[in-house]
PDB file of N, CA and C in Angstrom:
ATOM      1  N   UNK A   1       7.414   2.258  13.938  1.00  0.00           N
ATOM      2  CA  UNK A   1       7.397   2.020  12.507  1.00  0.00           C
ATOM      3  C   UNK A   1       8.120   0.709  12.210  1.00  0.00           C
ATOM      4  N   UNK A   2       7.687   0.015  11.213  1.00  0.00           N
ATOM      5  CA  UNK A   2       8.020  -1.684  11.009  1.00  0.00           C
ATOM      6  C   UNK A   2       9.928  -1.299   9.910  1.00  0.00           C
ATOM      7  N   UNK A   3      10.574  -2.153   9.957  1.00  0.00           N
ATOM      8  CA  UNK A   3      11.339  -2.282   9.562  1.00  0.00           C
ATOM      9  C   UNK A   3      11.882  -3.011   8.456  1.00  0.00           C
ATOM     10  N   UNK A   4      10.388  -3.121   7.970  1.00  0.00           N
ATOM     11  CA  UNK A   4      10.737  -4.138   6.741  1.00  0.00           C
ATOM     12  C   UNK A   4      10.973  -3.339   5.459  1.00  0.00           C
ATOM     13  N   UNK A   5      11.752  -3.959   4.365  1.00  0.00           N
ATOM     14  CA  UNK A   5      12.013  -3.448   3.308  1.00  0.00           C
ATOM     15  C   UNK A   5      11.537  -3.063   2.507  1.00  0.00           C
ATOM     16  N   UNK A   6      10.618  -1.678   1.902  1.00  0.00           N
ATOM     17  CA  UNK A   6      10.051  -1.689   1.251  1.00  0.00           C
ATOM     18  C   UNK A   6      10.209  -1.909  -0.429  1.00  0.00           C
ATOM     19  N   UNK A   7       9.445  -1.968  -1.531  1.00  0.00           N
ATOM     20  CA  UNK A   7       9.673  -2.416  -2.346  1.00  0.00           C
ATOM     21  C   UNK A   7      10.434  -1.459  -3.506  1.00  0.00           C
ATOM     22  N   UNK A   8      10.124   0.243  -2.982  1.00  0.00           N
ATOM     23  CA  UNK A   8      10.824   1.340  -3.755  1.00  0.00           C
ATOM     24  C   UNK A   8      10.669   2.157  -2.885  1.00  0.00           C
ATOM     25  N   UNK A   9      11.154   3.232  -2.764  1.00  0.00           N
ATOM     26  CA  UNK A   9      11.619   4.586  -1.953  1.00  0.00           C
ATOM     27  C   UNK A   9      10.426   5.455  -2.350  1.00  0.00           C
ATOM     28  N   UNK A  10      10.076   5.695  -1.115  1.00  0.00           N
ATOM     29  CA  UNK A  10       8.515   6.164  -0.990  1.00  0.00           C
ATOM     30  C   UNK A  10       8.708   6.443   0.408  1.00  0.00           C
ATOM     31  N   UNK A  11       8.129   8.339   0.709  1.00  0.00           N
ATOM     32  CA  UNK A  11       7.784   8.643   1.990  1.00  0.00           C
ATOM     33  C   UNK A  11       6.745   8.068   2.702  1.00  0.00           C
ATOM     34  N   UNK A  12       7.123   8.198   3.986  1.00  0.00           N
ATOM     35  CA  UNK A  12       6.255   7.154   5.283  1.00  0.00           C
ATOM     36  C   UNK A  12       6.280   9.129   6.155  1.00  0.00           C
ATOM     37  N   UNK A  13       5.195   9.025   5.755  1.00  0.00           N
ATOM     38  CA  UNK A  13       4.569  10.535   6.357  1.00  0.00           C
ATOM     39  C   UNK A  13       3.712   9.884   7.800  1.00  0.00           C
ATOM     40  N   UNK A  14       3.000   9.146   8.276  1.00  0.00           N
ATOM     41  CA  UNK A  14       2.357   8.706   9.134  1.00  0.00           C
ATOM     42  C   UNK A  14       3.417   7.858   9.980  1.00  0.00           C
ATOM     43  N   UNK A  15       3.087   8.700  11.397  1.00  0.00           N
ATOM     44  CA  UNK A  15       3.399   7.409  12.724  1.00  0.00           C
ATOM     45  C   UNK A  15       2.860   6.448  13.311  1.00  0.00           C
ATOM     46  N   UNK A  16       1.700   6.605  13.034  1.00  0.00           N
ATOM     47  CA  UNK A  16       0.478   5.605  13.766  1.00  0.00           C
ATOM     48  C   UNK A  16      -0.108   5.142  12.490  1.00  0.00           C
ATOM     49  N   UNK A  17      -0.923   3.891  12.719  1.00  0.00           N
ATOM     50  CA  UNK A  17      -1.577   3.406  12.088  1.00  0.00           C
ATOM     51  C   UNK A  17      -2.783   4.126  11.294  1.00  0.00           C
ATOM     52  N   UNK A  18      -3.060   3.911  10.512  1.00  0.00           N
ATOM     53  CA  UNK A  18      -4.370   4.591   9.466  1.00  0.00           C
ATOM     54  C   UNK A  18      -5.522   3.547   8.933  1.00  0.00           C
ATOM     55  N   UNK A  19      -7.030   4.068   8.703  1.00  0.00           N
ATOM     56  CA  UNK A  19      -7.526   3.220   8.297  1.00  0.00           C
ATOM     57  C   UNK A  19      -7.671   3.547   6.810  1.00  0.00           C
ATOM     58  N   UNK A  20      -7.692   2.846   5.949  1.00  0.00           N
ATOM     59  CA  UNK A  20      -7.382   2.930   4.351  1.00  0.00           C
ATOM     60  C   UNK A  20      -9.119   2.582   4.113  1.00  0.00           C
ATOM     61  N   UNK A  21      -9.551   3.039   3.611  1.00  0.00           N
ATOM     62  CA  UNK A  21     -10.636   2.884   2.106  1.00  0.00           C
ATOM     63  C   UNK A  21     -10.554   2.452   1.076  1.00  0.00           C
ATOM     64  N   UNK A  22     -11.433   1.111   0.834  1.00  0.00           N
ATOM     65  CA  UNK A  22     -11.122   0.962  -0.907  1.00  0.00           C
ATOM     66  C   UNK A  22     -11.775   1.508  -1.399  1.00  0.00           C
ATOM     67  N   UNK A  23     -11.444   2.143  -2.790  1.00  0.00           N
ATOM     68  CA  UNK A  23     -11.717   2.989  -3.083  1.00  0.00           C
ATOM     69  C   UNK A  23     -13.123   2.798  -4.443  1.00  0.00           C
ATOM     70  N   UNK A  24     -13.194   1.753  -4.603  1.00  0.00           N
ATOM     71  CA  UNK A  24     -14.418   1.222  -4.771  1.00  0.00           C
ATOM     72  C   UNK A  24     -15.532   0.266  -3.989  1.00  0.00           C
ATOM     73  N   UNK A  25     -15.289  -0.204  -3.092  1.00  0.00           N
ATOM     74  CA  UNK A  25     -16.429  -1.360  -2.458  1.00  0.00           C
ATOM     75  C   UNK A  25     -16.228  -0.568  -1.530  1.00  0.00           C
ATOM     76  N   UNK A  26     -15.755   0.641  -0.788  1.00  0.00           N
ATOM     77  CA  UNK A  26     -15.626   1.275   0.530  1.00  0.00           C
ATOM     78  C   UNK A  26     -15.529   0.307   1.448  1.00  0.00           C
ATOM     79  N   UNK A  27     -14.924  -0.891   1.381  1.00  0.00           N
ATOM     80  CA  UNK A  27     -14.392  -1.407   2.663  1.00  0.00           C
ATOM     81  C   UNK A  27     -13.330  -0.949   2.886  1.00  0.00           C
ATOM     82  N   UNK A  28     -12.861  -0.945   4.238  1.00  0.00           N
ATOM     83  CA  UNK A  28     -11.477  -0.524   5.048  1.00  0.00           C
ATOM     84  C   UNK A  28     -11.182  -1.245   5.701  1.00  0.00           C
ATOM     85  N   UNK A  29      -9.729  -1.177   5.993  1.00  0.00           N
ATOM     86  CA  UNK A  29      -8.760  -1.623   7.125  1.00  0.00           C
ATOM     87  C   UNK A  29      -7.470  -1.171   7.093  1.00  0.00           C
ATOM     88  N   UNK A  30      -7.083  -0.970   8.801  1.00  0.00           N
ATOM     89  CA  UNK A  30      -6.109  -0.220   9.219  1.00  0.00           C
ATOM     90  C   UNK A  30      -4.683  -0.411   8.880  1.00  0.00           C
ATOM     91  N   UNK A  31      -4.092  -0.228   8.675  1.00  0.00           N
ATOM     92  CA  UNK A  31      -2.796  -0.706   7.989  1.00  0.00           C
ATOM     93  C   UNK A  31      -2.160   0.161   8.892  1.00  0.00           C
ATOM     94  N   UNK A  32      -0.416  -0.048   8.776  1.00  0.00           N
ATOM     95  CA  UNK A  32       0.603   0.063   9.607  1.00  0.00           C
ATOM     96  C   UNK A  32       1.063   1.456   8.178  1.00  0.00           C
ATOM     97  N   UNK A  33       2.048   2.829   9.002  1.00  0.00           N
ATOM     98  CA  UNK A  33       2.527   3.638   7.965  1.00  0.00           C
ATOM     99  C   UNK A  33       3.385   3.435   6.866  1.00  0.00           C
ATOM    100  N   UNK A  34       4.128   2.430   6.821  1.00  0.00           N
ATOM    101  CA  UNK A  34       4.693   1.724   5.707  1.00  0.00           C
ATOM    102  C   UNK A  34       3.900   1.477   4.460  1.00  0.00           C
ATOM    103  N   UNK A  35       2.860   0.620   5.103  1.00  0.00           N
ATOM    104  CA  UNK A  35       1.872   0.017   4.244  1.00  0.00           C
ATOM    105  C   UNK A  35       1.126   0.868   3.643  1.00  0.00           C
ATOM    106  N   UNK A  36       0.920   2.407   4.379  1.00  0.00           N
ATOM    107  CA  UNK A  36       0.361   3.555   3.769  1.00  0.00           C
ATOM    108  C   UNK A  36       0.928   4.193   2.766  1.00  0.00           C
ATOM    109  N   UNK A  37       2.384   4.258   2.954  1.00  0.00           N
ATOM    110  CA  UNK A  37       2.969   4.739   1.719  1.00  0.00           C
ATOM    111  C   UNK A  37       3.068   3.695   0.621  1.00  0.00           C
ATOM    112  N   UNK A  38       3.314   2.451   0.903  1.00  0.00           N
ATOM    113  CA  UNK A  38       3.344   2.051  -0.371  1.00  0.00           C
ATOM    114  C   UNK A  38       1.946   1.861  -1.189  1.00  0.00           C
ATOM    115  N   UNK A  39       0.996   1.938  -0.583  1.00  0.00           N
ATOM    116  CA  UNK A  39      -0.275   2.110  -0.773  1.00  0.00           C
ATOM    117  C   UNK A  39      -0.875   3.468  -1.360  1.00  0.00           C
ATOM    118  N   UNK A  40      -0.336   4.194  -1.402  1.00  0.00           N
ATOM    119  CA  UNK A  40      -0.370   5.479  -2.148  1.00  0.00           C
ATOM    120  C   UNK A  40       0.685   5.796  -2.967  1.00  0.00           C
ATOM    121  N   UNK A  41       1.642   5.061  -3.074  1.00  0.00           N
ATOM    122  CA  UNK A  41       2.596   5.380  -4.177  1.00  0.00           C
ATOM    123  C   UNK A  41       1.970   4.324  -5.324  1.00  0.00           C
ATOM    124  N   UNK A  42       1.416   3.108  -4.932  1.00  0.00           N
ATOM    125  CA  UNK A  42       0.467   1.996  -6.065  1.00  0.00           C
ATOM    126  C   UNK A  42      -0.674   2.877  -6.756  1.00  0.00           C
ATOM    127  N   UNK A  43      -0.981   3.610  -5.758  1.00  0.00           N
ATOM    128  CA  UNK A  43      -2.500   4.347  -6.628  1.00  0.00           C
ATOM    129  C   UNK A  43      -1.839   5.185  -7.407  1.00  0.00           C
ATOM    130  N   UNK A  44      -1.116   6.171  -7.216  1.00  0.00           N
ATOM    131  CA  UNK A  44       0.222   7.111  -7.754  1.00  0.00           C
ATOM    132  C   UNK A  44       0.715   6.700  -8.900  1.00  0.00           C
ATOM    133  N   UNK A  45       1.159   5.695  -9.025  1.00  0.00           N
ATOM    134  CA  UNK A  45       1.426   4.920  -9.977  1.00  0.00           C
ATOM    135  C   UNK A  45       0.635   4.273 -11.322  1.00  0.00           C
ATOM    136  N   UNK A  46      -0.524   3.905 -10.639  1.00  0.00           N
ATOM    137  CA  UNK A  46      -1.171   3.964 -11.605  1.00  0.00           C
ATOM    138  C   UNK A  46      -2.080   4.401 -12.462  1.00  0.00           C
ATOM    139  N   UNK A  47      -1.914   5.673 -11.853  1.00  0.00           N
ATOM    140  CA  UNK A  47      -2.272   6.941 -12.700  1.00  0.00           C
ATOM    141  C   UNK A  47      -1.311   7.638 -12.971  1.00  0.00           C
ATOM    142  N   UNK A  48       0.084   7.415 -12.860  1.00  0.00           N
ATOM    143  CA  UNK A  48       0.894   7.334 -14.292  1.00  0.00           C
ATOM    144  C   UNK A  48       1.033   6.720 -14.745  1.00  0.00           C
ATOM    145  N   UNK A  49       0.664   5.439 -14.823  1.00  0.00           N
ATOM    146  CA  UNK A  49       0.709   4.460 -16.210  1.00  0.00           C
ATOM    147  C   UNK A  49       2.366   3.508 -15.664  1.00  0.00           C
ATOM    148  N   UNK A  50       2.970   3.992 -14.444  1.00  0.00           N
ATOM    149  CA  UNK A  50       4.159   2.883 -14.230  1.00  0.00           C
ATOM    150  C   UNK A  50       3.639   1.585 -13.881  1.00  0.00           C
ATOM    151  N   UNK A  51       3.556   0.843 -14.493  1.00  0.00           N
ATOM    152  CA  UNK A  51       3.442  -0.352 -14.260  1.00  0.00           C
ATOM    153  C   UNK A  51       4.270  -1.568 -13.463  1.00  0.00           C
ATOM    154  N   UNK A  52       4.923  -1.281 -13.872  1.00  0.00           N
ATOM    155  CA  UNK A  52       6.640  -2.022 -12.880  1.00  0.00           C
ATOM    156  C   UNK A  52       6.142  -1.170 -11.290  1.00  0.00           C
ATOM    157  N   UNK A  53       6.321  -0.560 -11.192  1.00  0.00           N
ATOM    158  CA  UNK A  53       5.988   0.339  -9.857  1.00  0.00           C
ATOM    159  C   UNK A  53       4.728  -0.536  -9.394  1.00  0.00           C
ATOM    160  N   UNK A  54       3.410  -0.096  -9.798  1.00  0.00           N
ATOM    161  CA  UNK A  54       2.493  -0.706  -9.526  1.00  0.00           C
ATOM    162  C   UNK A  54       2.611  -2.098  -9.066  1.00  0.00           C
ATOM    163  N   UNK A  55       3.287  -3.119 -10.122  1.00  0.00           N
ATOM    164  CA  UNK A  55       3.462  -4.941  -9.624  1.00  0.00           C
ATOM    165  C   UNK A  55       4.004  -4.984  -8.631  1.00  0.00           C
ATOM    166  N   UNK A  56       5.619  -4.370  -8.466  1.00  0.00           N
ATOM    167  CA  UNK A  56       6.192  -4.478  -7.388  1.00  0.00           C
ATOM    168  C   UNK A  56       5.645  -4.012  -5.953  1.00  0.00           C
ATOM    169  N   UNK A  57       4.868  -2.600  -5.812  1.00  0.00           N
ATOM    170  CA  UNK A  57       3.767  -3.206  -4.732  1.00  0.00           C
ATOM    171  C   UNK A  57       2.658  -3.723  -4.178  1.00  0.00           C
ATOM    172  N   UNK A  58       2.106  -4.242  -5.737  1.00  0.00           N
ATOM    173  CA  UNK A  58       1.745  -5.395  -5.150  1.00  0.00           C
ATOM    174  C   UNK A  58       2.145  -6.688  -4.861  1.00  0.00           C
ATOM    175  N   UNK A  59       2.763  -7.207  -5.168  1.00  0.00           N
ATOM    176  CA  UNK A  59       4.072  -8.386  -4.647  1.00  0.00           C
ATOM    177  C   UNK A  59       4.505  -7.978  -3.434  1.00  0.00           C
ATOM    178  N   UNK A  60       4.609  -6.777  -2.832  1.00  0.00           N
ATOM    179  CA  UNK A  60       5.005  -6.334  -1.515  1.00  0.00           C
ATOM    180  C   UNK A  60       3.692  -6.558  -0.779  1.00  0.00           C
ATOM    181  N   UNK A  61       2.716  -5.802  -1.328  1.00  0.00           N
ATOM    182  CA  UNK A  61       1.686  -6.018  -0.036  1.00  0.00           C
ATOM    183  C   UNK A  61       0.863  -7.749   0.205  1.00  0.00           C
ATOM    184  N   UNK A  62       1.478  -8.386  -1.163  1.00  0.00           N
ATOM    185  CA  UNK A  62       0.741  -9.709  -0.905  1.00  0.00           C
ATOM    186  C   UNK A  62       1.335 -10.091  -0.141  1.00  0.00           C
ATOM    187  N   UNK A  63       2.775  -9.672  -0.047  1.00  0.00           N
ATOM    188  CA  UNK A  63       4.010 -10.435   1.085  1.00  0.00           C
ATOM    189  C   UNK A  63       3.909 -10.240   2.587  1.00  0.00           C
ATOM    190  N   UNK A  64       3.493  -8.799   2.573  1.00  0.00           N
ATOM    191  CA  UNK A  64       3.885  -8.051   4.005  1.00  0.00           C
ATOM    192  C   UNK A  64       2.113  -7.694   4.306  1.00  0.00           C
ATOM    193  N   UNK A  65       1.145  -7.759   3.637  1.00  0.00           N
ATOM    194  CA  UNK A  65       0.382  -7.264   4.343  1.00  0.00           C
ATOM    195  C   UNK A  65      -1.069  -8.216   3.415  1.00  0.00           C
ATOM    196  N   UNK A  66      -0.721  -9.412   3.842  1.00  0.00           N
ATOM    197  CA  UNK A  66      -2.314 -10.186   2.937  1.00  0.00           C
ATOM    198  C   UNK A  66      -3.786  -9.675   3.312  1.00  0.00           C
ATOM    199  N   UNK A  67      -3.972  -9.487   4.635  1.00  0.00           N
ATOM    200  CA  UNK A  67      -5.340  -9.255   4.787  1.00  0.00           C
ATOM    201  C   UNK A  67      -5.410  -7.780   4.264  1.00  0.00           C
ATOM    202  N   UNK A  68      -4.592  -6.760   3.614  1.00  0.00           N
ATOM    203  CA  UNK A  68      -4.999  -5.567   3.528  1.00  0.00           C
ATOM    204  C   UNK A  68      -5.503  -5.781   1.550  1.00  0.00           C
ATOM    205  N   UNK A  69      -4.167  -6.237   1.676  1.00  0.00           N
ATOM    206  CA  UNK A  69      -4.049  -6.699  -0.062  1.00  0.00           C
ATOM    207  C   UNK A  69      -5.612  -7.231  -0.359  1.00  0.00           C
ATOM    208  N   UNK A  70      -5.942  -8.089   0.105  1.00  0.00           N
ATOM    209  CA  UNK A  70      -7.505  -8.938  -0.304  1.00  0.00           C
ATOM    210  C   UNK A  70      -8.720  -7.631   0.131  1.00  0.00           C
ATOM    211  N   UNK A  71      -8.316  -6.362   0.738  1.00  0.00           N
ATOM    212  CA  UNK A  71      -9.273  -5.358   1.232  1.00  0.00           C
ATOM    213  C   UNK A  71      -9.249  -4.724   0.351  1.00  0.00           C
ATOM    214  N   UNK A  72      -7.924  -4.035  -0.011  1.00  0.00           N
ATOM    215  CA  UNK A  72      -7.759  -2.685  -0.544  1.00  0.00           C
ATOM    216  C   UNK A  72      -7.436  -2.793  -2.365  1.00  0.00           C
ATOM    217  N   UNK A  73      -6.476  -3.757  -2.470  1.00  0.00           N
ATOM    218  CA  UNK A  73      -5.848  -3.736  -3.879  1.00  0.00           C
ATOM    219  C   UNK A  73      -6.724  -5.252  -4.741  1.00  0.00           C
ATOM    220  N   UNK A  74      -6.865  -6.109  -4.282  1.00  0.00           N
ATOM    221  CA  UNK A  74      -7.368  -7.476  -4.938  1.00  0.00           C
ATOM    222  C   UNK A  74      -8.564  -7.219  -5.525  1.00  0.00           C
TER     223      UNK A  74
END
């Protein structure tokens, strides 16, 4: 598991890598378990309406994970 900082406190349930779905154009790519949680706490988020939550990971995944960001969230 990567050691980088994530952007808010959010479980990392996965050890291995996962492949993610967007959830409209059904393209995918595999992302690291970090990137999974914060990637489901963004969707999470914005279907509660947190918005601050939402920016801040995306500012994280543009940082830590560009090719997923341009797959999954862009």
């Amino acid at each position: 598991m990567s050691d980088r900082k994530l952007p808010f406190e959010c479980v990392v349930c996965d050890s291995d890598p996962v492949k993610v779905r967007n959830r409209f154009s059904g393209e995918s790519i595999v992302i690291p378990p970090d990137a999974v949680a914060v990637y489901d706490s963004i969707i999470g988020s914005e279907y509660m309406g947190d918005w601050d939550k939402v920016r801040k990971g995306l500012d994280w995944f543009r940082k830590h994970e560009p090719d997923a960001y341009m797959v999954l969230l862009d």
